[in-house]
N, C-alpha and C. Protein backbone atom coordinates (compact mmCIF):
# COMPACT_ATOMS: atom_id res chain seq x y z
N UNK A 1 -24.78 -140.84 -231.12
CA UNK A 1 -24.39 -139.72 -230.30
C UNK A 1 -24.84 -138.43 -230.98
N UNK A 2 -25.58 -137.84 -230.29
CA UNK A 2 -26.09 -136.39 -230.94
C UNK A 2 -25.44 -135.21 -231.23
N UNK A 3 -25.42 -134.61 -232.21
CA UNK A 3 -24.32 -133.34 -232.44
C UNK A 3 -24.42 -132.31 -231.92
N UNK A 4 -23.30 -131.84 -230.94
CA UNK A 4 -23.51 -130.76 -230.02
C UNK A 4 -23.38 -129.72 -231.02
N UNK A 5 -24.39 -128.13 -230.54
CA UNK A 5 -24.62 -127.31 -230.79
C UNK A 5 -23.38 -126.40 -231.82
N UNK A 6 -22.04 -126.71 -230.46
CA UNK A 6 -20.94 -125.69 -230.91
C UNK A 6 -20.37 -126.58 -232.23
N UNK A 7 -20.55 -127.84 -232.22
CA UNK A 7 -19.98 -127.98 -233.50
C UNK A 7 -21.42 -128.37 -234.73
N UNK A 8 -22.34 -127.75 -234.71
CA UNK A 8 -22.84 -127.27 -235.66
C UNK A 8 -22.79 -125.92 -236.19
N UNK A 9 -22.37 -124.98 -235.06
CA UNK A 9 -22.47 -123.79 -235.78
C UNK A 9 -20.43 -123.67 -236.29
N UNK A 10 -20.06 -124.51 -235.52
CA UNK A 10 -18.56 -124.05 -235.95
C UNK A 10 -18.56 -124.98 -237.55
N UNK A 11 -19.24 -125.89 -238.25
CA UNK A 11 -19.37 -126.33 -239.14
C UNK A 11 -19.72 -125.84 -240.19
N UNK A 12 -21.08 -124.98 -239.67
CA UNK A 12 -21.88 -124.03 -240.73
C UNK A 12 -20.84 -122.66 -241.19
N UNK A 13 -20.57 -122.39 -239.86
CA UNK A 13 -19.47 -121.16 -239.82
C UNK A 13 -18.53 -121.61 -241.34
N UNK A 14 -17.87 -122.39 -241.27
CA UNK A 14 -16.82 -122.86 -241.87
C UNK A 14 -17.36 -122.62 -243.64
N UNK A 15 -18.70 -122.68 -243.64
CA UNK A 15 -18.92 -123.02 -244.80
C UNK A 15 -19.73 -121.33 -245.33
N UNK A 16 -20.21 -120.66 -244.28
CA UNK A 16 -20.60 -119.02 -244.81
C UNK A 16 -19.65 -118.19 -244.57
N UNK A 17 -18.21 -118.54 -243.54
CA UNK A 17 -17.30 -118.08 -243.01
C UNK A 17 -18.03 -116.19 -242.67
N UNK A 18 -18.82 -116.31 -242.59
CA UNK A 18 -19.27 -114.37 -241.68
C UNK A 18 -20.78 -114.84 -240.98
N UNK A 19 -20.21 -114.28 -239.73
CA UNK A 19 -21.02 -114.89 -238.66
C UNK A 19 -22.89 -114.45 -238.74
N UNK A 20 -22.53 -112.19 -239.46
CA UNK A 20 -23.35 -112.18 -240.16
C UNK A 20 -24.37 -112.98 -240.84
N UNK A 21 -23.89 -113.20 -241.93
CA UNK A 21 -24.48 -113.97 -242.97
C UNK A 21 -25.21 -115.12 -242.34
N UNK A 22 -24.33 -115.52 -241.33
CA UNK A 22 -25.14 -116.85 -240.61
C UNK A 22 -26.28 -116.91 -239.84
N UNK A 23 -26.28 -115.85 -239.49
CA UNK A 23 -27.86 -115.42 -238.40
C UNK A 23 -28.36 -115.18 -239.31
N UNK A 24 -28.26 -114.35 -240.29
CA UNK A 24 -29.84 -114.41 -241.04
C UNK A 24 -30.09 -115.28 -241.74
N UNK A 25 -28.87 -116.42 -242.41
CA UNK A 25 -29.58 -117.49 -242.72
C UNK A 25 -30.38 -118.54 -242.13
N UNK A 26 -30.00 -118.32 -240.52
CA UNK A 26 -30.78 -119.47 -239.66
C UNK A 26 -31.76 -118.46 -239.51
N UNK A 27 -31.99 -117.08 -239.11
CA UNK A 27 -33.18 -117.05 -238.92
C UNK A 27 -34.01 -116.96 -239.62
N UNK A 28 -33.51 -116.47 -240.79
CA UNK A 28 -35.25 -116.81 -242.60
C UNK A 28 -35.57 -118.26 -242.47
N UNK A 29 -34.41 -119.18 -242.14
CA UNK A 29 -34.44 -120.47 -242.31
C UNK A 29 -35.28 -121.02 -241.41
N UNK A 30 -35.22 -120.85 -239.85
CA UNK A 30 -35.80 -121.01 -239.28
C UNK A 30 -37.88 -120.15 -239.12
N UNK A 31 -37.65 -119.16 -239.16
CA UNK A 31 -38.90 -118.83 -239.84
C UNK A 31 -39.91 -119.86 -240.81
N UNK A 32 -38.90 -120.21 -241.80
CA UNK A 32 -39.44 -121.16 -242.95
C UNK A 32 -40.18 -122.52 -242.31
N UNK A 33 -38.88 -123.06 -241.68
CA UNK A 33 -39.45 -124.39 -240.75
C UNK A 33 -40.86 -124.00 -240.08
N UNK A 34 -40.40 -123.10 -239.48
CA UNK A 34 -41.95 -122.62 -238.23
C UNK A 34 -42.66 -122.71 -238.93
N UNK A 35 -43.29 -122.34 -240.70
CA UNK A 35 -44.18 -121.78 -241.20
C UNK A 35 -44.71 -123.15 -241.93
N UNK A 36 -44.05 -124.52 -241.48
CA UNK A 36 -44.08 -125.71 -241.97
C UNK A 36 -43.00 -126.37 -243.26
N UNK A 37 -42.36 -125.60 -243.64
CA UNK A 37 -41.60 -125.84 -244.74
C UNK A 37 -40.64 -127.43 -244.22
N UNK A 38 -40.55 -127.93 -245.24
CA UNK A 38 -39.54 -129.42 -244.91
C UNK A 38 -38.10 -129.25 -244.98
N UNK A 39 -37.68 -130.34 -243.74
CA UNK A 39 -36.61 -129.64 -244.39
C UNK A 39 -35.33 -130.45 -244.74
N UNK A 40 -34.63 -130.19 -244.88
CA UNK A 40 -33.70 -130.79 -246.24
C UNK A 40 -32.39 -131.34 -245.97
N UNK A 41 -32.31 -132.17 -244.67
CA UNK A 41 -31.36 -132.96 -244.57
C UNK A 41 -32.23 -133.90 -243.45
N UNK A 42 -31.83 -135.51 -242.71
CA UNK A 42 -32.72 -135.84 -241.97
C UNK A 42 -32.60 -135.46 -240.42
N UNK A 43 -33.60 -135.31 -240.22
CA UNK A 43 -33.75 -135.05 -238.38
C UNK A 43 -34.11 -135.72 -237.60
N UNK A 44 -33.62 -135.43 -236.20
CA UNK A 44 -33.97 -136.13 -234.69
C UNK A 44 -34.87 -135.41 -234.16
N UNK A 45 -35.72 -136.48 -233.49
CA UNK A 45 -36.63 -135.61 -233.02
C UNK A 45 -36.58 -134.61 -232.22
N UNK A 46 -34.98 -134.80 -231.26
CA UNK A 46 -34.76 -133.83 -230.36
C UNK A 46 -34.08 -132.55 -230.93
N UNK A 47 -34.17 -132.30 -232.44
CA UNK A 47 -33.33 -131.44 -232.92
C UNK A 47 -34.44 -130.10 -233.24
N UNK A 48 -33.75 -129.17 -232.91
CA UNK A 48 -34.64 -127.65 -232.77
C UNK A 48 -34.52 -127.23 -234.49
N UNK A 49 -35.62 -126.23 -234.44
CA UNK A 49 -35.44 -125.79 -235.99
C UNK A 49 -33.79 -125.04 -236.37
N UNK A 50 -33.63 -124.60 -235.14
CA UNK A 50 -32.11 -123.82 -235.29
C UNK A 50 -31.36 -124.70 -235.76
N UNK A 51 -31.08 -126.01 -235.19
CA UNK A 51 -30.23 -127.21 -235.56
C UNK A 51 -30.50 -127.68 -236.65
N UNK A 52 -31.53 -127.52 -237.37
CA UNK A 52 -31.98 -127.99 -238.35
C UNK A 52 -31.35 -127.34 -239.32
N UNK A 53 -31.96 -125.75 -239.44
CA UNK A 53 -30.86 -124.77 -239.66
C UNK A 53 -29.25 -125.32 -240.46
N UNK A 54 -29.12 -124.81 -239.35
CA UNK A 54 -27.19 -125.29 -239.29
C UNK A 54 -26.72 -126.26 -239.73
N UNK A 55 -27.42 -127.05 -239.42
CA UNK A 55 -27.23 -128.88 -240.30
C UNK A 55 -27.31 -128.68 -242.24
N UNK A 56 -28.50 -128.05 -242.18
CA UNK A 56 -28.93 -128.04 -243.95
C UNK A 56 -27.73 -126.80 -243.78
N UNK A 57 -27.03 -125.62 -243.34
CA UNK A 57 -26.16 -125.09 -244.24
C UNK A 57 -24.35 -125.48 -244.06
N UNK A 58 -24.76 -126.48 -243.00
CA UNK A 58 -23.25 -127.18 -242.69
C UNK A 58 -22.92 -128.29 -243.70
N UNK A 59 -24.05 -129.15 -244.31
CA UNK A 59 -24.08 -129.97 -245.57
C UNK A 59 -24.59 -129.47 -247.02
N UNK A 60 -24.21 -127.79 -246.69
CA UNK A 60 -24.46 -127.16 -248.23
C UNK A 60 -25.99 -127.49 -249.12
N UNK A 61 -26.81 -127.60 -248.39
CA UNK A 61 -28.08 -128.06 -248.75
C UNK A 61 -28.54 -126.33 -248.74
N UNK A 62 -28.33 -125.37 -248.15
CA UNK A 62 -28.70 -123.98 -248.37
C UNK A 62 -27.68 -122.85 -248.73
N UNK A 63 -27.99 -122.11 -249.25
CA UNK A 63 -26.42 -121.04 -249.75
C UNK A 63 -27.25 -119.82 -249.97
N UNK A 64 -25.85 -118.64 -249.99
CA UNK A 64 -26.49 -117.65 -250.31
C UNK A 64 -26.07 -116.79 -251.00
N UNK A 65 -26.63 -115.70 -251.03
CA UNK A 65 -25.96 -115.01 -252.74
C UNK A 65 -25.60 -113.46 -251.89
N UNK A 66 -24.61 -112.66 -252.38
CA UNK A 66 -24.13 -111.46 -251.79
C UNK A 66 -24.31 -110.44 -253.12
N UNK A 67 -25.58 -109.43 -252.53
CA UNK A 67 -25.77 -108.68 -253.81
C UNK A 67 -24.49 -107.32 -253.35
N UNK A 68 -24.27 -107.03 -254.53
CA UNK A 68 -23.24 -106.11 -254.44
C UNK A 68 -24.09 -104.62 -254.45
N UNK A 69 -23.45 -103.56 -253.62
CA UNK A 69 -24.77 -102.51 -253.63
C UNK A 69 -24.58 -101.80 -255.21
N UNK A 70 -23.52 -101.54 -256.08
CA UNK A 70 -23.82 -101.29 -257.41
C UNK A 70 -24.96 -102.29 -257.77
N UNK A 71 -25.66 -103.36 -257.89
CA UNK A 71 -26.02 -103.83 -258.54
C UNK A 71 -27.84 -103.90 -257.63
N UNK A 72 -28.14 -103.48 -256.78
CA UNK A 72 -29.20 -103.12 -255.90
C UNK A 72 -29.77 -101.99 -256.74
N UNK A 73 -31.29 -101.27 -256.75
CA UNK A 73 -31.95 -100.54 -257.87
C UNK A 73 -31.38 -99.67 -256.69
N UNK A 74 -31.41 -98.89 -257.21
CA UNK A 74 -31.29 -96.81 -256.55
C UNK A 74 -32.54 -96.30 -256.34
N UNK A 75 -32.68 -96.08 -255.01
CA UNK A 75 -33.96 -95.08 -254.00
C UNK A 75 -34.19 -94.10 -255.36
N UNK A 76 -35.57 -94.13 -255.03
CA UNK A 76 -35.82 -93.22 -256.06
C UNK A 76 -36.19 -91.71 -255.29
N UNK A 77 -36.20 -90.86 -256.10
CA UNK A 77 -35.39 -89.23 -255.38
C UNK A 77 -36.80 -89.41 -254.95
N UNK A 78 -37.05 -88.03 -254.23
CA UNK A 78 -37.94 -87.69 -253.47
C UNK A 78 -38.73 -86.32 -254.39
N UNK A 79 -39.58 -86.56 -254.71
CA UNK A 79 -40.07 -85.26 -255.54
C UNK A 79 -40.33 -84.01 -254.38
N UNK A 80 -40.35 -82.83 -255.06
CA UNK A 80 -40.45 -81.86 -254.11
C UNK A 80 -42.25 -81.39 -254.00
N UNK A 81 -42.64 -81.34 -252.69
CA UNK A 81 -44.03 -81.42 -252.81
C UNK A 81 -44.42 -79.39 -252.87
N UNK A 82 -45.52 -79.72 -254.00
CA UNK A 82 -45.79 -78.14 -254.11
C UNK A 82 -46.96 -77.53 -253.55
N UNK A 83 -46.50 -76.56 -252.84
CA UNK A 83 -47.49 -76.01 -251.65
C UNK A 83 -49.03 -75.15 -252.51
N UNK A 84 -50.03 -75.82 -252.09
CA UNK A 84 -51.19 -75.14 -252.66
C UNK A 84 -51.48 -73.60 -251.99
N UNK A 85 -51.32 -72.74 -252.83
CA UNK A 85 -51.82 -71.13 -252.07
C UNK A 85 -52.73 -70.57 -251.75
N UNK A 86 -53.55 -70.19 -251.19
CA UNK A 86 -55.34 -69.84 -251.56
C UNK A 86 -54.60 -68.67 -252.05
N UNK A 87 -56.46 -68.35 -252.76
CA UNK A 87 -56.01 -67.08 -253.46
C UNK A 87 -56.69 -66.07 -252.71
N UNK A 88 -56.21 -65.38 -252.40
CA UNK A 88 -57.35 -63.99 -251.31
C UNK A 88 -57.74 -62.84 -252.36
């Protein structure tokens, strides 16, 4: 019996608990698949890369890391640009 949709994402949910976090992991994830990448739990043939997705982060086969913004580099300032004058 094939695993319906809502309880893959209510599975995955469970395990990134922010719904956030969850779209962009299916969609880099899915990207990846498209771009040929394998992937890392087994599949049906009728299963979409999205499902695929959700499956590898509902069996913890993908995770993710939360950078804290202290710890992100700091924009670097903007220098002030200096106006050339002719000379008359």
């Amino acid at each position: 019996m094939p695993i319906q949709k809502s309880e893959l994402v209510q599975s995955a949910l469970e395990k990134v608990q922010s719904s956030e976090i969850l779209v962009n992991m299916v969609s880099q994830r899915v990207k990846q698949l498209g771009m040929g990448y394998r992937p890392l739990v087994p599949v049906d043939p009728r299963m979409t890369f999205m499902d695929v997705a959700l499956k590898e982060i509902a069996e913890e086969k993908l995770s993710f890391e939360v950078v804290a913004p202290e710890a992100a580099p700091k924009p670097r300032e903007k220098r002030q640009s200096r106006t050339r004058r002719s000379r008359a």
